[in-house]
C-alpha atoms as a PDB file:
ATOM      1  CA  UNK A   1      -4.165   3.110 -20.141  1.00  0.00           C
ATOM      2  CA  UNK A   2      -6.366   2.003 -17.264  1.00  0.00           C
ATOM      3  CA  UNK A   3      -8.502  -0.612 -17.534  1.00  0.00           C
ATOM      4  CA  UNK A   4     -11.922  -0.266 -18.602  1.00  0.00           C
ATOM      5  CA  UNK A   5     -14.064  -1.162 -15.055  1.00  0.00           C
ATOM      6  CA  UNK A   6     -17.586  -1.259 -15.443  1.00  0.00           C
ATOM      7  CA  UNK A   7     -17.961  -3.314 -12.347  1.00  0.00           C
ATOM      8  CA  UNK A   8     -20.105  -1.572 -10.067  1.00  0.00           C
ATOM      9  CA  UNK A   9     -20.688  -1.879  -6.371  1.00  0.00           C
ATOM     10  CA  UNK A  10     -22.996  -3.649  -6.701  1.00  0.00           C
ATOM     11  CA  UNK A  11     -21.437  -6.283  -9.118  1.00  0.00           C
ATOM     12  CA  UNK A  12     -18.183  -6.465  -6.852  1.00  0.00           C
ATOM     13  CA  UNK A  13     -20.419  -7.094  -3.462  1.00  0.00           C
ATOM     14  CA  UNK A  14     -22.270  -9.652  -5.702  1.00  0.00           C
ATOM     15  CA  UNK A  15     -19.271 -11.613  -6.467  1.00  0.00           C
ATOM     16  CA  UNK A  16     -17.365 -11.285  -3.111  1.00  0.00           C
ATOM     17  CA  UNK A  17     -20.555 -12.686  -1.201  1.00  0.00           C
ATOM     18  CA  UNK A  18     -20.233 -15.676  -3.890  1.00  0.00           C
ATOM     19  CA  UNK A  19     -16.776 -16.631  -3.003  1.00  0.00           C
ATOM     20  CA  UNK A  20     -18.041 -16.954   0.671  1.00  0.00           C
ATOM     21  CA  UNK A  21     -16.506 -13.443   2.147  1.00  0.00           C
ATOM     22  CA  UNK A  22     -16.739 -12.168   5.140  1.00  0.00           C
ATOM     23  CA  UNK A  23     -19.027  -9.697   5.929  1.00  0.00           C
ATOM     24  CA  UNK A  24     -16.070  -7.542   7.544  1.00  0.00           C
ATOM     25  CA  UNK A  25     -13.910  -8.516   4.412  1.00  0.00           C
ATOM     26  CA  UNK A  26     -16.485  -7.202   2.465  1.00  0.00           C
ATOM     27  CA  UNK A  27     -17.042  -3.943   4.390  1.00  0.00           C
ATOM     28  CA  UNK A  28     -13.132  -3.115   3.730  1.00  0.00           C
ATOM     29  CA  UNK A  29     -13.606  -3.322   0.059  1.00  0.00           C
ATOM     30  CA  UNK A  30     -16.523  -0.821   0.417  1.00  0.00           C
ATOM     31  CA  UNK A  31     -14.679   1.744   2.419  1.00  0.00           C
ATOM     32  CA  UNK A  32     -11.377   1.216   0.482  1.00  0.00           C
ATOM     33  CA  UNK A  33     -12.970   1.762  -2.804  1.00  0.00           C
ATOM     34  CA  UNK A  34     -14.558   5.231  -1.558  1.00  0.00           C
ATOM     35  CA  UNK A  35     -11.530   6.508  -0.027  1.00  0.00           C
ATOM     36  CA  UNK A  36      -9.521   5.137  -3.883  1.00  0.00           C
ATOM     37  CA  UNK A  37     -12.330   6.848  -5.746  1.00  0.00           C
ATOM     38  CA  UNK A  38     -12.812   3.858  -8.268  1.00  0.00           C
ATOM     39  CA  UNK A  39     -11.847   0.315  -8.022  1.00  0.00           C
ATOM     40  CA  UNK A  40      -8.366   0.129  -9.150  1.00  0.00           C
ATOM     41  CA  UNK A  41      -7.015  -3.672  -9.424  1.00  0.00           C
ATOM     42  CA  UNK A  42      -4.235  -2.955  -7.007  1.00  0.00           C
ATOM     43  CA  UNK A  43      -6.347  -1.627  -4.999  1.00  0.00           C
ATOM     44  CA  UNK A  44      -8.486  -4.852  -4.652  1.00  0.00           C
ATOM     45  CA  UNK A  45      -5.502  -6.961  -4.514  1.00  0.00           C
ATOM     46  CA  UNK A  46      -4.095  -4.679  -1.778  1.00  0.00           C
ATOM     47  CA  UNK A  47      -7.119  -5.528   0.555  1.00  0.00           C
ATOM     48  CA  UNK A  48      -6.756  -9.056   0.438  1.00  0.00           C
ATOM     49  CA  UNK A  49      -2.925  -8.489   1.145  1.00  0.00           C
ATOM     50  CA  UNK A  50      -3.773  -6.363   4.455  1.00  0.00           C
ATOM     51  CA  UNK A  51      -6.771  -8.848   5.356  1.00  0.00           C
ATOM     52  CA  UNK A  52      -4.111 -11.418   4.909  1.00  0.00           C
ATOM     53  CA  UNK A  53      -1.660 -10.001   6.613  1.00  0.00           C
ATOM     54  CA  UNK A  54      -3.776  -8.878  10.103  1.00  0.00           C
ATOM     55  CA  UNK A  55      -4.754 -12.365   9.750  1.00  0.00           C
ATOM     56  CA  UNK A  56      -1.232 -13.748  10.488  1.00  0.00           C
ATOM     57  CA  UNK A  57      -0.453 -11.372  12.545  1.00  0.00           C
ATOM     58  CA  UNK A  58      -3.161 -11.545  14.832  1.00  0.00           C
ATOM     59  CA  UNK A  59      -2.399  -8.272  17.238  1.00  0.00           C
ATOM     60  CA  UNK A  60      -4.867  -8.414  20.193  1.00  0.00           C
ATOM     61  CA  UNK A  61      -7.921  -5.504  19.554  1.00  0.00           C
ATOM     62  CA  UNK A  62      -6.637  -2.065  19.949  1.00  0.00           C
ATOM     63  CA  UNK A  63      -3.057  -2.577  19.243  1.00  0.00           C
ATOM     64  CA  UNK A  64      -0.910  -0.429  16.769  1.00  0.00           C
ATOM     65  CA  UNK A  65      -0.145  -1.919  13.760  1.00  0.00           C
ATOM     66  CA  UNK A  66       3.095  -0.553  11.698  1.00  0.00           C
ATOM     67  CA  UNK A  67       3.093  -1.297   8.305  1.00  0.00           C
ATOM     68  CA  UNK A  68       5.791  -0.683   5.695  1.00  0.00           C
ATOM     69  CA  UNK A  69       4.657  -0.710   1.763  1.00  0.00           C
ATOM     70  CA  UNK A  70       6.679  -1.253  -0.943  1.00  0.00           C
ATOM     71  CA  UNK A  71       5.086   0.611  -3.732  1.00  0.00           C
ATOM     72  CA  UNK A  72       3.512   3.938  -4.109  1.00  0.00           C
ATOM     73  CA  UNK A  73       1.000   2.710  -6.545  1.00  0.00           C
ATOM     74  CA  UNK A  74      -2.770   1.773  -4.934  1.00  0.00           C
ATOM     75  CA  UNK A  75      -1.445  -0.440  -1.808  1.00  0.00           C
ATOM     76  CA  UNK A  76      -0.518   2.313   0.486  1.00  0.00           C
ATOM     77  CA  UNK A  77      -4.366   3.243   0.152  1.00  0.00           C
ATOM     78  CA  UNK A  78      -5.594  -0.294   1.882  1.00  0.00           C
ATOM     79  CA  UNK A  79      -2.945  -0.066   4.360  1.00  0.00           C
ATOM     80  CA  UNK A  80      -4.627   3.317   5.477  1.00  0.00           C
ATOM     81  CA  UNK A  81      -8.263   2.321   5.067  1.00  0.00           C
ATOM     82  CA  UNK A  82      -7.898  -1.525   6.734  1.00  0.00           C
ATOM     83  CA  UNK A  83      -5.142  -1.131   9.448  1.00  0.00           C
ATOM     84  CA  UNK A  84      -5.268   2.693   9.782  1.00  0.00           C
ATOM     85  CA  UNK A  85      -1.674   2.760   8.895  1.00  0.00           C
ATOM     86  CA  UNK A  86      -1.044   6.404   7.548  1.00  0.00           C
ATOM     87  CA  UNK A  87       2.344   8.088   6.827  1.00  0.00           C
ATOM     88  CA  UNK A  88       0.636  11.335   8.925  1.00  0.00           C
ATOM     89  CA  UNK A  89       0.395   9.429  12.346  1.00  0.00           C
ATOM     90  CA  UNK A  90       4.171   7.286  11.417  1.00  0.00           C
ATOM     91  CA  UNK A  91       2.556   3.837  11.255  1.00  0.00           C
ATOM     92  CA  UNK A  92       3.149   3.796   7.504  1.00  0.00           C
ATOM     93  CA  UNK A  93       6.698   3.847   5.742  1.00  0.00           C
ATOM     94  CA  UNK A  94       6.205   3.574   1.634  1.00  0.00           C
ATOM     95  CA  UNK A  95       9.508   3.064   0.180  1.00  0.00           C
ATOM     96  CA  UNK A  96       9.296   2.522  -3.567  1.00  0.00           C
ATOM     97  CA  UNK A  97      11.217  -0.383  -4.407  1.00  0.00           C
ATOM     98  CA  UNK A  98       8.291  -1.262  -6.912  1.00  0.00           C
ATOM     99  CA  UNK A  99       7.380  -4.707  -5.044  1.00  0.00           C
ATOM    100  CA  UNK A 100       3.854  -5.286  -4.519  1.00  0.00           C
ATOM    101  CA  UNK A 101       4.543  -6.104  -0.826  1.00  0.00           C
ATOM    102  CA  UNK A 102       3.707  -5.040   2.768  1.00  0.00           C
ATOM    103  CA  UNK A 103       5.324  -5.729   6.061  1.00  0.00           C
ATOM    104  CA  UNK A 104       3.135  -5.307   9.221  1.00  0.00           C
ATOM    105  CA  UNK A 105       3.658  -5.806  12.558  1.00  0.00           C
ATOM    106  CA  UNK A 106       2.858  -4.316  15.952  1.00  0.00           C
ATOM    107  CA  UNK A 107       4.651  -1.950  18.582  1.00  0.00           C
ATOM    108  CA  UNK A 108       8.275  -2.366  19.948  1.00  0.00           C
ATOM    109  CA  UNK A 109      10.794  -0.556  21.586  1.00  0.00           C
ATOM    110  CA  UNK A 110      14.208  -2.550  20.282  1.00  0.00           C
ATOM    111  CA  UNK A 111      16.004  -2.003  17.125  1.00  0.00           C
ATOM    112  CA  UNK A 112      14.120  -4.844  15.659  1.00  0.00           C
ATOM    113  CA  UNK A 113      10.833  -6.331  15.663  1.00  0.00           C
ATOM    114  CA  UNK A 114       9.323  -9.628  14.356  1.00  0.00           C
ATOM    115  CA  UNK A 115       6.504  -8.967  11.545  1.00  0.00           C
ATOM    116  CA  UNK A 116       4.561 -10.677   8.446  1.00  0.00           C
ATOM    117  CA  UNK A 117       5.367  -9.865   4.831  1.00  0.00           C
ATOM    118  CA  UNK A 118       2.653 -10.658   2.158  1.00  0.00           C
ATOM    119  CA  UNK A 119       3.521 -10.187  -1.707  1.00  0.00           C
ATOM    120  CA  UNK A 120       1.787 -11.312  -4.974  1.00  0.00           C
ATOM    121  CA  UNK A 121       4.054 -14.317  -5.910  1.00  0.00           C
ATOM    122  CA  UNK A 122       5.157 -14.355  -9.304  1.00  0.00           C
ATOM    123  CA  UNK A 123       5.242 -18.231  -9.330  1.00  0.00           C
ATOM    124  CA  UNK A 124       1.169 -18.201  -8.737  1.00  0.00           C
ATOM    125  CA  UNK A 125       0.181 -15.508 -11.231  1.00  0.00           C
ATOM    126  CA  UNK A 126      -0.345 -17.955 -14.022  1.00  0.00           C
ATOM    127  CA  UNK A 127      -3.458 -19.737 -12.517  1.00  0.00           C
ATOM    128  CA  UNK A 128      -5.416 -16.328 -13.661  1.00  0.00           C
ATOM    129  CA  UNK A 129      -4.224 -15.490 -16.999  1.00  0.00           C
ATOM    130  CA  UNK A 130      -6.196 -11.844 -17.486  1.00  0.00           C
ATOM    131  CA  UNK A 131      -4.158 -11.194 -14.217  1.00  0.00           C
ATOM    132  CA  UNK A 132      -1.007 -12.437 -15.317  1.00  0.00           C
ATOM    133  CA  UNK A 133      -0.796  -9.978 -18.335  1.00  0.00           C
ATOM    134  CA  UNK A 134      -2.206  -7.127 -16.656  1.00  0.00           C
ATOM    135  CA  UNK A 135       0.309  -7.450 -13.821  1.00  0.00           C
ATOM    136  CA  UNK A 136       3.253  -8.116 -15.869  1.00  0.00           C
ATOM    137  CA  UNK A 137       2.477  -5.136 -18.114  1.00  0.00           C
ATOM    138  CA  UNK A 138       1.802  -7.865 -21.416  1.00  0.00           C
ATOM    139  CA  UNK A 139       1.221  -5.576 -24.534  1.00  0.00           C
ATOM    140  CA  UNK A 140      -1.911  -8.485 -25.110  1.00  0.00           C
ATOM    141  CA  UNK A 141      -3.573  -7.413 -21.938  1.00  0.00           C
ATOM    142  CA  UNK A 142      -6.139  -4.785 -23.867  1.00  0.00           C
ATOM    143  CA  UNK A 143      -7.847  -2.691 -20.781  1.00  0.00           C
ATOM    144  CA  UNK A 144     -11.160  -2.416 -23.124  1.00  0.00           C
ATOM    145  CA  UNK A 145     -11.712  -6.026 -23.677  1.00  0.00           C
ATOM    146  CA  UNK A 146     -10.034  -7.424 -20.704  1.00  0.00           C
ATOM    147  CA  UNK A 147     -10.454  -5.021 -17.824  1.00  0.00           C
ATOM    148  CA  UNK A 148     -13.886  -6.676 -16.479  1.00  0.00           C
ATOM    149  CA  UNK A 149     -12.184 -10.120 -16.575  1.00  0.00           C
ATOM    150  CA  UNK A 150      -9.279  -8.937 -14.478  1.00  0.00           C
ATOM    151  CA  UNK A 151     -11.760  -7.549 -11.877  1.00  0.00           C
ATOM    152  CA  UNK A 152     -13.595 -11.296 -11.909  1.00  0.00           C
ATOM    153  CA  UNK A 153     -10.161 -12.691 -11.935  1.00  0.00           C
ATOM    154  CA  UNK A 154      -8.665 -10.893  -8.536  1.00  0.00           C
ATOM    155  CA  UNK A 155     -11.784 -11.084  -6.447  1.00  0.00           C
ATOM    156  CA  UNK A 156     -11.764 -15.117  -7.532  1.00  0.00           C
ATOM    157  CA  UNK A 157      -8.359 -15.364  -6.678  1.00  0.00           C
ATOM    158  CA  UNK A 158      -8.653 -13.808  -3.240  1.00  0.00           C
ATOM    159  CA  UNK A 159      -5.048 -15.072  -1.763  1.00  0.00           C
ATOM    160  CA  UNK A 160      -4.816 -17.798  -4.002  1.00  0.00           C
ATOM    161  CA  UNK A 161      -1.757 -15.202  -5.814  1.00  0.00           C
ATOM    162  CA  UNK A 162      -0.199 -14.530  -2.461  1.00  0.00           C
ATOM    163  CA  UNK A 163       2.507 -15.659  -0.209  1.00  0.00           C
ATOM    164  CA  UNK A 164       3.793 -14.830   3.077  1.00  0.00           C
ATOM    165  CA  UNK A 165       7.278 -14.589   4.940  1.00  0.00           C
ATOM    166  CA  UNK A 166       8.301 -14.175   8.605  1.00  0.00           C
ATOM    167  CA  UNK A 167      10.582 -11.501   8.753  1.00  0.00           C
ATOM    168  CA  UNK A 168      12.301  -9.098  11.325  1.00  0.00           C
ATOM    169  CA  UNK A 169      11.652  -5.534  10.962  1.00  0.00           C
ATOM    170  CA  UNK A 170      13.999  -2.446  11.562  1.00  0.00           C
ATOM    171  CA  UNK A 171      12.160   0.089  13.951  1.00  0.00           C
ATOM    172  CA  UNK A 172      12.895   3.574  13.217  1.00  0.00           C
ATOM    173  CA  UNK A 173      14.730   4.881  15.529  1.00  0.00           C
ATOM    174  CA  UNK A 174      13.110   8.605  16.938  1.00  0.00           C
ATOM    175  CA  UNK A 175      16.139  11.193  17.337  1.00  0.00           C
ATOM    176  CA  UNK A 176      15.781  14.445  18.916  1.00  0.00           C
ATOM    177  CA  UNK A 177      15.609  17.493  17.492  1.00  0.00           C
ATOM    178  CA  UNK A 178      15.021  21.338  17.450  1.00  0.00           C
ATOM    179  CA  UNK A 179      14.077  23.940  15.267  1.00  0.00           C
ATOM    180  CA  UNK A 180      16.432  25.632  12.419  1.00  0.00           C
ATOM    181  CA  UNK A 181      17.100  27.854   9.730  1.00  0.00           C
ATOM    182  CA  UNK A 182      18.485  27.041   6.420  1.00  0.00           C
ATOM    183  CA  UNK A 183      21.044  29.223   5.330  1.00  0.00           C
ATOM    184  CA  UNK A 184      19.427  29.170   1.537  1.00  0.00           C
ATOM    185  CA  UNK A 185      16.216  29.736   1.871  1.00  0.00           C
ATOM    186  CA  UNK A 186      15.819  30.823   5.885  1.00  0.00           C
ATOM    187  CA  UNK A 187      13.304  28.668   6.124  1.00  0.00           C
ATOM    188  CA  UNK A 188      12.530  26.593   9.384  1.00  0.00           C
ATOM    189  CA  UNK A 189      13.647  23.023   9.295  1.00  0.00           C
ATOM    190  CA  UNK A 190      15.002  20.411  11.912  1.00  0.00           C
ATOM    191  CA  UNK A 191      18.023  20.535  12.756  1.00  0.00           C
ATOM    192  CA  UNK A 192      18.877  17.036  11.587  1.00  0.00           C
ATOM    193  CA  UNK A 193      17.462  17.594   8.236  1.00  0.00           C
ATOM    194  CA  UNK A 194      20.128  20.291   7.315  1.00  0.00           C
ATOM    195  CA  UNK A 195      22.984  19.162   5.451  1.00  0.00           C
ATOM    196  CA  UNK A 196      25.956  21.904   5.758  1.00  0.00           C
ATOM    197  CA  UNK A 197      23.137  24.352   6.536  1.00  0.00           C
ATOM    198  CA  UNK A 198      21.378  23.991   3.446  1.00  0.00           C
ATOM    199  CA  UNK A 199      17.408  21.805   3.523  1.00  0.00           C
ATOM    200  CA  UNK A 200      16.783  19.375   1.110  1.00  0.00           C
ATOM    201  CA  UNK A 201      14.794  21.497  -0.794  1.00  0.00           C
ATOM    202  CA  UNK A 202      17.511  24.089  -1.308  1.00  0.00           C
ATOM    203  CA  UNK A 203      20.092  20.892  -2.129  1.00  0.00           C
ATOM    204  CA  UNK A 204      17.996  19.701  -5.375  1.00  0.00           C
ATOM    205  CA  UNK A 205      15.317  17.984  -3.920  1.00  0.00           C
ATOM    206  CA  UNK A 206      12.693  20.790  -4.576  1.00  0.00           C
ATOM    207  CA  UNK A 207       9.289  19.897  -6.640  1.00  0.00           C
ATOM    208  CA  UNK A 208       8.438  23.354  -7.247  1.00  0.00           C
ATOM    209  CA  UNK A 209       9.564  26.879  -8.724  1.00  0.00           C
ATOM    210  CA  UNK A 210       8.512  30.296  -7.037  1.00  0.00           C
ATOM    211  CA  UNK A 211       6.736  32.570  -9.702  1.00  0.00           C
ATOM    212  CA  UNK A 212       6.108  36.291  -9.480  1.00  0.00           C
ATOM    213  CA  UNK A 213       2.711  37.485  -8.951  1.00  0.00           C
END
């Protein structure tokens, strides 16, 4: 069950400006919200991770950032709203190991490249208590009477429940390739997508059936 959010605009733009944010930290909760739909607490905890995170990083104005994103659930979102990081233009890799973490860092042509990894730290959770249960799936967190506290609770927290590594980032390497036909379903596919002829979809991987019309 989600939690019950009541919080409007209004309310959250109320309570940022009381814990002193920044007008442009502000704006990104605006436009992040829209693009979400509804103000999801990953979501909100996301932005603070990206604001942290450019804020470390500190690429000059106009530079690329790359981001990887280690959940599927809400974070991706800021990434693409904050940093423009999107999996459509390959600045955004979202691998689901079920952390909620992001790596970011900036252009590079070698195999590696230095970046900054925020996370929610487990070991700081406990100074918000709503939080704590929400995050760690508690059976006592109870969305209806608790789900306006854990809105209060992550916008008072800010980056008080994260942490931050140095780390050194693999870069993708970009391999050439051509046009082809899988032998299954003679579809086109690159070539070095096809696995003894076959695409993935044809080699269990498909999320569909065909139907008849």
């Amino acid at each position: 069950m989600q939690p019950r959010l009541n919080h409007t605009w209004d309310d959250i733009e109320a309570r940022l400006k009381s814990k002193g944010s920044a007008p442009e930290l502000i704006d990104y909760f605006r436009r992040c919200i829209d693009f979400h739909t509804f103000a999801a607490p990953g979501l909100l905890v996301g932005v603070f991770m990206v604001d942290y995170a450019l804020e470390l990083l500190t690429p000059p104005d106009g530079e690329k950032i790359y981001a990887v994103c280690e959940t599927t659930k809400c974070l991706p979102d800021a990434l693409q709203v904050v940093a423009h990081c999107t999996t459509g233009n390959h600045r955004l890799r979202v691998i689901p190991i079920g952390k909620f973490a992001i790596t970011m860092n900036g252009p590079a042509e070698a195999p590696y490249v230095n970046g900054i990894r925020v996370f929610v730290d487990g070991e700081k959770i406990g100074r918000y208590p709503t939080f704590a249960l929400w995050y760690t799936k508690d059976p006592l967190f109870d969305p209806r009477t608790r789900g306006i506290a854990l809105i209060d609770e992550i916008i008072d927290a800010g980056r008080d429940i994260l942490s931050y590594e140095r780390v050194r980032v693999k870069v993708p390497q970009k391999w050439p390739w051509r046009s082809a036909i899988c032998s299954i379903c003679g579809e086109m596919v690159p070539d070095n997508m096809l696995v003894d002829g076959a695409c993935a979809d044809c080699r269990s991987q498909s999320y569909y059936e065909k139907t008849a019309y």
